[in-house]
Each structure stands twice: as C-alpha cells, then as structure tokens.
N, C-alpha and C. Protein backbone atom coordinates (compact mmCIF):
# COMPACT_ATOMS: atom_id res chain seq x y z
N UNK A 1 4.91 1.87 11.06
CA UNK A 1 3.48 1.76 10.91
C UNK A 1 2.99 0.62 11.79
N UNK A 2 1.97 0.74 12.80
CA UNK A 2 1.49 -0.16 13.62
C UNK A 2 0.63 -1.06 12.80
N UNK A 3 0.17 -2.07 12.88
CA UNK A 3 -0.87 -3.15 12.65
C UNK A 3 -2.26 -2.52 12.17
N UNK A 4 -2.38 -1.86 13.35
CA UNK A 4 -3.89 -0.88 13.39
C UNK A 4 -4.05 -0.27 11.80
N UNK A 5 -3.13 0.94 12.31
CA UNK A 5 -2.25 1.43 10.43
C UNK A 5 -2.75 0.85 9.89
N UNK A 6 -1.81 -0.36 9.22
CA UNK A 6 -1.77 -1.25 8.53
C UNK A 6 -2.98 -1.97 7.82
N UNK A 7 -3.56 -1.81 8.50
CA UNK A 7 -5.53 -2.52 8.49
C UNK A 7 -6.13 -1.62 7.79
N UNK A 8 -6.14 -0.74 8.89
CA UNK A 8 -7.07 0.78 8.25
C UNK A 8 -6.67 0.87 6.70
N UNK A 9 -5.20 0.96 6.66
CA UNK A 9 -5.09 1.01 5.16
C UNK A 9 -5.38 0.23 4.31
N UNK A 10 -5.53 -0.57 4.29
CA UNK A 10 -5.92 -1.95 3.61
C UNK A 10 -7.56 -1.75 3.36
N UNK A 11 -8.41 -1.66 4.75
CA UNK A 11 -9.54 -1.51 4.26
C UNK A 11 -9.74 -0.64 3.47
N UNK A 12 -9.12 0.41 3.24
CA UNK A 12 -9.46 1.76 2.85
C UNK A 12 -8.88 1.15 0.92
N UNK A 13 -7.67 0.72 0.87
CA UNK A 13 -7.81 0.36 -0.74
C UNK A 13 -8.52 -1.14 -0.97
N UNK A 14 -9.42 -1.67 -0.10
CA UNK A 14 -10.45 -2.68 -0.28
C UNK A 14 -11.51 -1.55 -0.99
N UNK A 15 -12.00 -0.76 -0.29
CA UNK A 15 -13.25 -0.21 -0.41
C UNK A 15 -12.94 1.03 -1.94
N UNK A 16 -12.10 1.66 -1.78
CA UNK A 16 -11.81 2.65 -2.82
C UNK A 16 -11.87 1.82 -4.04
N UNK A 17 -11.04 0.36 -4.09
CA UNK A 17 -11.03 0.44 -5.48
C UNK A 17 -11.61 -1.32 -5.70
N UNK A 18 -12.59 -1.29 -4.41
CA UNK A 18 -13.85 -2.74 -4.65
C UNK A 18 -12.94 -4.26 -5.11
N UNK A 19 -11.70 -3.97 -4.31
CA UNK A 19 -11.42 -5.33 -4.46
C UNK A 19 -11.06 -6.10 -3.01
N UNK A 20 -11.00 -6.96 -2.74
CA UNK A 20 -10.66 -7.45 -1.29
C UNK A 20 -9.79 -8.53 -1.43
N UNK A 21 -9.16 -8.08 -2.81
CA UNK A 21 -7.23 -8.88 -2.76
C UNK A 21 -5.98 -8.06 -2.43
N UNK A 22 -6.70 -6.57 -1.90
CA UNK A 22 -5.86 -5.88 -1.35
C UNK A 22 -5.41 -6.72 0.14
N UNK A 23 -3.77 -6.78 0.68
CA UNK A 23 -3.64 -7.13 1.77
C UNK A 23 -2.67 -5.87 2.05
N UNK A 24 -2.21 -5.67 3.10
CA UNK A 24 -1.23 -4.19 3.73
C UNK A 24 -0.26 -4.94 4.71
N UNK A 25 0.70 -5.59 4.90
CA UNK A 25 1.52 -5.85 5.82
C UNK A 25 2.36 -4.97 6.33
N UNK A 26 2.45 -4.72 7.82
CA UNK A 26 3.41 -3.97 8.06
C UNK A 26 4.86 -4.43 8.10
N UNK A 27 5.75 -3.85 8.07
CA UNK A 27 7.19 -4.53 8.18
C UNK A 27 8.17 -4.79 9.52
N UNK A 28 8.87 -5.26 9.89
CA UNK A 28 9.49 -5.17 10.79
C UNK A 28 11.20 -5.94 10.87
N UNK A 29 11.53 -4.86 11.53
CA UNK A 29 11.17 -3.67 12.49
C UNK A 29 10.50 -2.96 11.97
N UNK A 30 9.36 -2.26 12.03
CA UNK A 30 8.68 -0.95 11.65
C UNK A 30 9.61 0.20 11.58
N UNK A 31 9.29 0.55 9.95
CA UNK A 31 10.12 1.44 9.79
C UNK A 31 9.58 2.63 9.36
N UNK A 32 7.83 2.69 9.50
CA UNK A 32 6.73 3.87 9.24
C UNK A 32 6.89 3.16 7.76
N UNK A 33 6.79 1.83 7.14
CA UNK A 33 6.26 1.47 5.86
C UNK A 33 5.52 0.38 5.78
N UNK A 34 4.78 -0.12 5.20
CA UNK A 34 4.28 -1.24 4.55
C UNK A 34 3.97 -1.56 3.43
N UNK A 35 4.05 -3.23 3.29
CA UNK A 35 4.00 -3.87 1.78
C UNK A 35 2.67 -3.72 1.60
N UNK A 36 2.51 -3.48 0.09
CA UNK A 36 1.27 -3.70 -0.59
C UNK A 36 1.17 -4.75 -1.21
N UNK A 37 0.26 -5.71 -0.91
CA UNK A 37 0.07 -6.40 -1.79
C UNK A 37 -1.32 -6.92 -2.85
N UNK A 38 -1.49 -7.42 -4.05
CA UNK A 38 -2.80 -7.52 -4.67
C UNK A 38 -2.65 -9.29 -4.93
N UNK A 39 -3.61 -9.99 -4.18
CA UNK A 39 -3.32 -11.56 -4.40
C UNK A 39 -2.34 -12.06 -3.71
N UNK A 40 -1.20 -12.90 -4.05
CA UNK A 40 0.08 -13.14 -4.03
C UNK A 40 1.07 -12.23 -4.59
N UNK A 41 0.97 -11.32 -5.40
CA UNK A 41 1.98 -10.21 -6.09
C UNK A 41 2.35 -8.60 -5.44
N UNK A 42 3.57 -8.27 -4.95
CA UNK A 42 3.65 -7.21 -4.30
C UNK A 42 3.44 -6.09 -5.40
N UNK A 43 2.95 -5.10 -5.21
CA UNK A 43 2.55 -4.02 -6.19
C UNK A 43 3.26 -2.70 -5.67
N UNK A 44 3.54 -2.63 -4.37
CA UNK A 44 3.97 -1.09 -3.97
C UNK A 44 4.02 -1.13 -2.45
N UNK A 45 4.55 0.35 -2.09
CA UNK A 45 4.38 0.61 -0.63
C UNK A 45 4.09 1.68 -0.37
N UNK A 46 3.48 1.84 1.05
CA UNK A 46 2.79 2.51 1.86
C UNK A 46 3.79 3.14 2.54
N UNK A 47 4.21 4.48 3.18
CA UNK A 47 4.93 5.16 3.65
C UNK A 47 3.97 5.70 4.96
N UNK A 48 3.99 6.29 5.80
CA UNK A 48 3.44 6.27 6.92
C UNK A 48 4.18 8.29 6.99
N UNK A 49 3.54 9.23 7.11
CA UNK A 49 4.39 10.35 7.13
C UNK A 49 3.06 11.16 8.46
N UNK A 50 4.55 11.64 9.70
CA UNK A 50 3.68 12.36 10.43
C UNK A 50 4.55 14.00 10.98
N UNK A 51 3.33 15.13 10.10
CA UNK A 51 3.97 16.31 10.06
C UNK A 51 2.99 17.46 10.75
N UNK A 52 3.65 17.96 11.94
CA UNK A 52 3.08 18.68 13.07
C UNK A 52 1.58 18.24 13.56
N UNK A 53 2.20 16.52 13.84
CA UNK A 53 0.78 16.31 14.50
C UNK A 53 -0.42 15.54 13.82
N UNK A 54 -0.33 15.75 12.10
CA UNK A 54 -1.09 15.24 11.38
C UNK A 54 -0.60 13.77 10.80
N UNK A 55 -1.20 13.07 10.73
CA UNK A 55 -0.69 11.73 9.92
C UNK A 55 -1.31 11.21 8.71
N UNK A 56 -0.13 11.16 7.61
CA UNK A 56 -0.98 10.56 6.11
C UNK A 56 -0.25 9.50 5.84
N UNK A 57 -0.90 9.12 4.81
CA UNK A 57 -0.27 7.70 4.37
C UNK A 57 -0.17 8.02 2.47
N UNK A 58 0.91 7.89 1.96
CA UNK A 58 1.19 7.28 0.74
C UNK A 58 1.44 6.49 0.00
N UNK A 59 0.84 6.17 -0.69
CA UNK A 59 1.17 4.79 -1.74
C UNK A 59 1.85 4.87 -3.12
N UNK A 60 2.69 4.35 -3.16
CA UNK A 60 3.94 4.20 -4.26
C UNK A 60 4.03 2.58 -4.77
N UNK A 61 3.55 2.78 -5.85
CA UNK A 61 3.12 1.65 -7.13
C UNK A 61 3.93 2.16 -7.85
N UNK A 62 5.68 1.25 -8.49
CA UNK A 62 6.36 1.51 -9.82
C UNK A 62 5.30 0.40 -10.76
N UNK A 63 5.85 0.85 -12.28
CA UNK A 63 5.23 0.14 -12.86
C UNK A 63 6.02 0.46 -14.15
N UNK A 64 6.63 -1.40 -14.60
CA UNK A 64 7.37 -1.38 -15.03
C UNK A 64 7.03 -1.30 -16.75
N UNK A 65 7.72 -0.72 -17.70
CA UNK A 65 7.73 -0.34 -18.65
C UNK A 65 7.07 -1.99 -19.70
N UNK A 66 7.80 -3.15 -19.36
CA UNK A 66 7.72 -4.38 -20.38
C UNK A 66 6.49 -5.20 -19.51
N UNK A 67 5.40 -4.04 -18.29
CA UNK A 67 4.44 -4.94 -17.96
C UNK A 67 3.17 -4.64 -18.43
N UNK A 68 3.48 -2.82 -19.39
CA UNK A 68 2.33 -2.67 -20.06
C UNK A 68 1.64 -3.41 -20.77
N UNK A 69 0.83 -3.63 -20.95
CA UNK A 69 -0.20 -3.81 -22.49
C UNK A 69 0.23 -3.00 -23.70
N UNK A 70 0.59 -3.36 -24.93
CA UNK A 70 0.49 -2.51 -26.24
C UNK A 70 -0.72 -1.78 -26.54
N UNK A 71 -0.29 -0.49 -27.05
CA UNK A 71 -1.98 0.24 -27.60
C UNK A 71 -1.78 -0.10 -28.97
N UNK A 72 -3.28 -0.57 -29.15
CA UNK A 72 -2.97 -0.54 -30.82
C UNK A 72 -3.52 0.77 -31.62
C-alpha cells in the first residue's frame, strides 16, 4: 500500500465515522497492508486487494472477548 493509499484511507475512516483520531500507516516494506490506528492504540488492519484491475481496501478490527463492556 503506497502513502497516497494510506491517506485516502484514513481520510475516508476520518469522515465515515467523524473522528480525526483515525491515523493509517503504511508498513514497510509494503506488503499491500496498513496499521490502523485510533489515538495511540492499534485497533486493526487495512489489507490493500487488487482483482482484474479493480482495487479495494479492507479493514479487519479483532476484538477481544475481556475488552467488552458487560450487558446488564
């Protein structure tokens, strides 16, 4: 994933979900991924996928079982 990438995506989960503690680093060597991050805390990654020509991007957030909140 280039820089460019990298941005675009970032703005794009700035604006979708109105926060601007989204940051997107790409990795390197570039390996078609980047870190997600919210603040200082990594949350997930970005996968970079290009199929006959078209290019998307996915985001993969685990989320760990003991970081829920209880329902009461």
């Amino acid at each position: 994933m280039t820089r460019s990438e990298a941005l675009r995506v970032q703005r794009y989960l700035r604006e979708k979900f109105e926060n601007e503690a989204f940051i997107v680093k790409e990795r390197r060597p570039s390996d078609g991924t980047a870190e997600v991050m919210l603040g200082d805390e990594f949350i997930g990654v970005v996968y970079r996928d290009e199929d006959e020509g078209e290019v998307s991007f996915a985001f993969h957030m685990t989320i760990l079982d003991f970081d829920l909140p209880a329902v009461s």
